[in-house]
Structures are given as C-alpha cells and as structure tokens.
PDB file of N, CA and C in Angstrom:
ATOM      1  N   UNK A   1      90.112 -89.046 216.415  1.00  0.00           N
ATOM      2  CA  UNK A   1      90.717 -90.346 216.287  1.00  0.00           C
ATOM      3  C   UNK A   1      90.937 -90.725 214.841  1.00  0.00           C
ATOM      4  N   UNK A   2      91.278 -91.772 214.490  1.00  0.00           N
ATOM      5  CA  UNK A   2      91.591 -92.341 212.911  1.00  0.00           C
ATOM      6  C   UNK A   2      90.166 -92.641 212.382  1.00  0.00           C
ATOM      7  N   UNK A   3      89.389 -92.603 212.664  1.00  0.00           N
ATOM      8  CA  UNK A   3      88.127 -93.604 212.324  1.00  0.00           C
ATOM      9  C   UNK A   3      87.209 -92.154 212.319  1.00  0.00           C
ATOM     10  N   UNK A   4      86.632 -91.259 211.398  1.00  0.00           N
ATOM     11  CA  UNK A   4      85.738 -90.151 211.466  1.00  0.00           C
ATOM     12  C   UNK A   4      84.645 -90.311 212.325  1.00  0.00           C
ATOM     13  N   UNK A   5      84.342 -89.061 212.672  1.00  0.00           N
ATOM     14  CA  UNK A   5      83.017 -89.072 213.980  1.00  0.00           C
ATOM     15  C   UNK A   5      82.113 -89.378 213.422  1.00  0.00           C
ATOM     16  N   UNK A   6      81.970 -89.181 211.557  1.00  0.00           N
ATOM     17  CA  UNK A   6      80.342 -88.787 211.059  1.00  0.00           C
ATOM     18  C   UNK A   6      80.850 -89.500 210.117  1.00  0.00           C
ATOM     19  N   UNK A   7      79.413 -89.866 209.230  1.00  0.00           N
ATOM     20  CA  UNK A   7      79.350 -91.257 208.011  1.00  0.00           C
ATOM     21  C   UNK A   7      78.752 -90.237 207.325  1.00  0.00           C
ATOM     22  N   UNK A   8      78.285 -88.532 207.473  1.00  0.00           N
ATOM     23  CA  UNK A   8      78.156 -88.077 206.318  1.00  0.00           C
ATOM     24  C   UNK A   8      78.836 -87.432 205.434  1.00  0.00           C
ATOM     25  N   UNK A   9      78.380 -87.645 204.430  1.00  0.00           N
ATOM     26  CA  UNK A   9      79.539 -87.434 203.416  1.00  0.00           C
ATOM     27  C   UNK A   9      80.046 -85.688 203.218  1.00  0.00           C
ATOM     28  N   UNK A  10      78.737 -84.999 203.828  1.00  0.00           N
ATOM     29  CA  UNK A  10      78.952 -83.068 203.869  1.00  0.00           C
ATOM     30  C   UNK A  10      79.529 -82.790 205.288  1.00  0.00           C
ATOM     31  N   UNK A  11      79.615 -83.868 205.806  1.00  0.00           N
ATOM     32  CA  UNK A  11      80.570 -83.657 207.437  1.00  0.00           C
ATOM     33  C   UNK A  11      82.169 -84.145 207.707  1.00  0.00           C
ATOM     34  N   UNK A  12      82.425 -84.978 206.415  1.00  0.00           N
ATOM     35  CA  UNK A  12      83.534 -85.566 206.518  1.00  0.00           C
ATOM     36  C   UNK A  12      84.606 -86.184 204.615  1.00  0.00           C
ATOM     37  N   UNK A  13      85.731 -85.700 204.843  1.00  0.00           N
ATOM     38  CA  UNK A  13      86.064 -86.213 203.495  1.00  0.00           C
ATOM     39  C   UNK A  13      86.739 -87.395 203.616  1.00  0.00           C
ATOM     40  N   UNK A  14      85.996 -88.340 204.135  1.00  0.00           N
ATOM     41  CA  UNK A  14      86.354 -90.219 204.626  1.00  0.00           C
ATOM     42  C   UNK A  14      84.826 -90.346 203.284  1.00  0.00           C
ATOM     43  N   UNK A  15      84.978 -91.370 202.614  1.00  0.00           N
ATOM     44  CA  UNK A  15      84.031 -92.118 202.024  1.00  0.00           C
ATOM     45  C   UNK A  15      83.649 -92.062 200.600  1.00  0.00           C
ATOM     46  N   UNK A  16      82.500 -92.633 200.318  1.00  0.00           N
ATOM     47  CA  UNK A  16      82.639 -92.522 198.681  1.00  0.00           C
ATOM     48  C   UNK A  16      82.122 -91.010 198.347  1.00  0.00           C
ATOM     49  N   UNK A  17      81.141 -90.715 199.130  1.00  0.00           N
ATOM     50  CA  UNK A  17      80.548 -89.531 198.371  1.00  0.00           C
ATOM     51  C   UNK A  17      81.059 -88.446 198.704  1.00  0.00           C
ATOM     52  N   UNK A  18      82.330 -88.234 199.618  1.00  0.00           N
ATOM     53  CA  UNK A  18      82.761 -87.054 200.254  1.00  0.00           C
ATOM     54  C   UNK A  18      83.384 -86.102 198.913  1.00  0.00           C
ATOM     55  N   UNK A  19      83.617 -86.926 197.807  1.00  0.00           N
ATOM     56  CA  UNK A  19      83.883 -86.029 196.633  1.00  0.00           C
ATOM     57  C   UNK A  19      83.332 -84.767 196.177  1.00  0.00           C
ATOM     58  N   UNK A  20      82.300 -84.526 196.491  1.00  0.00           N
ATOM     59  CA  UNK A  20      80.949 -83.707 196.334  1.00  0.00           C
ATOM     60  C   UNK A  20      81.506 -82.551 196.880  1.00  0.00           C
ATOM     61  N   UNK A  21      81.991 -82.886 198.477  1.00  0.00           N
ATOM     62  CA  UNK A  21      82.323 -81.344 198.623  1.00  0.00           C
ATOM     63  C   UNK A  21      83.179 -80.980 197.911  1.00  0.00           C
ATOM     64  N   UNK A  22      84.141 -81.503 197.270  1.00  0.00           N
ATOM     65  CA  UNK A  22      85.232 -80.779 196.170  1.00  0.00           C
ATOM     66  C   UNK A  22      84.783 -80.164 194.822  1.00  0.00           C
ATOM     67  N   UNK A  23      83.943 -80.921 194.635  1.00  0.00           N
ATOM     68  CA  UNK A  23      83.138 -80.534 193.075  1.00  0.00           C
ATOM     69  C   UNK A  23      82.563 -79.131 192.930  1.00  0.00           C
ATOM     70  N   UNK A  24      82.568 -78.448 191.763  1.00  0.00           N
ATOM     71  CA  UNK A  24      82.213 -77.261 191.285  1.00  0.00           C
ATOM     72  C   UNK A  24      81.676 -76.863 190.192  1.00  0.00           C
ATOM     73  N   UNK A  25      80.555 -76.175 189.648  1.00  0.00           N
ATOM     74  CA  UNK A  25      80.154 -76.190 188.427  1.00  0.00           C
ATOM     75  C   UNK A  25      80.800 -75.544 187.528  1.00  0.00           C
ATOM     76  N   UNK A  26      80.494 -75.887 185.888  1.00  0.00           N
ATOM     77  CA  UNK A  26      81.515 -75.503 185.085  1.00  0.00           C
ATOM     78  C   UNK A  26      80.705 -75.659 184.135  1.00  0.00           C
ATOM     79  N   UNK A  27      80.872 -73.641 183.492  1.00  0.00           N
ATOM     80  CA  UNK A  27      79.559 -73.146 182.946  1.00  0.00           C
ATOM     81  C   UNK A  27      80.632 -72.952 181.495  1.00  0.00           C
ATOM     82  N   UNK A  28      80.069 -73.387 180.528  1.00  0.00           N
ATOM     83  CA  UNK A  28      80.679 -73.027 179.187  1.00  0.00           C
ATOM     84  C   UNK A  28      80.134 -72.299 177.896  1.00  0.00           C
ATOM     85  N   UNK A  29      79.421 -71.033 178.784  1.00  0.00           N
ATOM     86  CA  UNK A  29      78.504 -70.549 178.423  1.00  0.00           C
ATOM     87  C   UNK A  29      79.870 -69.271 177.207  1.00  0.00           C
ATOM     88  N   UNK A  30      79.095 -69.231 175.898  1.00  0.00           N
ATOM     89  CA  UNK A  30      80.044 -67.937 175.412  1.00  0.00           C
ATOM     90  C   UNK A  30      81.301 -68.829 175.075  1.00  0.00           C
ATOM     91  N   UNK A  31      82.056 -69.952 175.185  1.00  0.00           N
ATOM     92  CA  UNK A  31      82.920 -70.579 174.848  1.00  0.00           C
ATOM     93  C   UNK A  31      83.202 -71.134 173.627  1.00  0.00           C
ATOM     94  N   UNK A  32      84.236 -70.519 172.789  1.00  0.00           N
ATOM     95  CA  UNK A  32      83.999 -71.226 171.268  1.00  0.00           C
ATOM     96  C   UNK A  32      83.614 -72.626 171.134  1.00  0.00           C
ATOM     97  N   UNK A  33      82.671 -73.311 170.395  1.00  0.00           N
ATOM     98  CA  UNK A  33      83.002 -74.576 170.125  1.00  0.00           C
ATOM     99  C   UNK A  33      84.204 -75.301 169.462  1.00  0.00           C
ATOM    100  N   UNK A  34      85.070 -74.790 169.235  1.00  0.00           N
ATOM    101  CA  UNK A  34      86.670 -75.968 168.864  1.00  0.00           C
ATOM    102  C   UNK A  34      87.251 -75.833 170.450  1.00  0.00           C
ATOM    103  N   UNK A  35      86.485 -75.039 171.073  1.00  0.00           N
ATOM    104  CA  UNK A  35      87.427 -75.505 172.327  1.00  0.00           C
ATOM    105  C   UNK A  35      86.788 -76.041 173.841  1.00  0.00           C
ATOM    106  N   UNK A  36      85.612 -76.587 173.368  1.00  0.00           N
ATOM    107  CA  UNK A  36      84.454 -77.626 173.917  1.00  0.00           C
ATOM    108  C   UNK A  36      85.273 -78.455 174.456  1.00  0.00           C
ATOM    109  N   UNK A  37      84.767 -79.048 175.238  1.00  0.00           N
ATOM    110  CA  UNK A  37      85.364 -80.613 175.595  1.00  0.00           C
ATOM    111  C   UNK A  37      84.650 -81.465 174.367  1.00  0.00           C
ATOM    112  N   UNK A  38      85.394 -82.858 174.000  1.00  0.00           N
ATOM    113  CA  UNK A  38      84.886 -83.494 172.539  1.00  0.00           C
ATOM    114  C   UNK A  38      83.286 -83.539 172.949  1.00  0.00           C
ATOM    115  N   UNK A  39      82.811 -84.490 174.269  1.00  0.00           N
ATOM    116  CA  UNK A  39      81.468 -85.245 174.058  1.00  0.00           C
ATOM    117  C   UNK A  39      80.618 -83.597 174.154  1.00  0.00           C
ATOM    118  N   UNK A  40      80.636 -82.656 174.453  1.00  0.00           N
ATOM    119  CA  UNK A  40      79.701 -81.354 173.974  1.00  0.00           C
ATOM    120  C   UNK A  40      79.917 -80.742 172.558  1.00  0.00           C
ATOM    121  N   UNK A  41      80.112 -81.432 171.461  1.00  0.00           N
ATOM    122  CA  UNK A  41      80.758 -80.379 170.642  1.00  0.00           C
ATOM    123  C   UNK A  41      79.530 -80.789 169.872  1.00  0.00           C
TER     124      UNK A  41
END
C-alpha cells in the first residue's frame, strides 16, 4: 500500500533514518593531503 508495513528504518526507505541504508564508508587511507577534503587536512 502507500503507507510502509515497517517503521524500521533497515526494513524500509520511508523515514528519517532510512538514509543509513545508503551510506558507505570512506577510507582515505594513502591519499595525498592537497587532495583531503578541507575539514581533514
């Protein structure tokens, strides 16, 4: 139906925290520093 079966957020991408399942880590290991993101440099 329009309205999700489940209010959890790892069962459904309806809600605030359903972002999570999209998210991925991001290792900047070995990466020059001039090409850091600014706030790690």
């Amino acid at each position: 139906g329009p309205y999700p079966a489940s209010t959890n957020f790892g069962a459904t991408s309806v809600g605030t925290m359903a972002i999570r399942r999209f998210l991925r880590p991001v290792c900047y290991q070995n990466l020059p520093g001039d090409l850091l993101p600014v706030d790690l440099r």
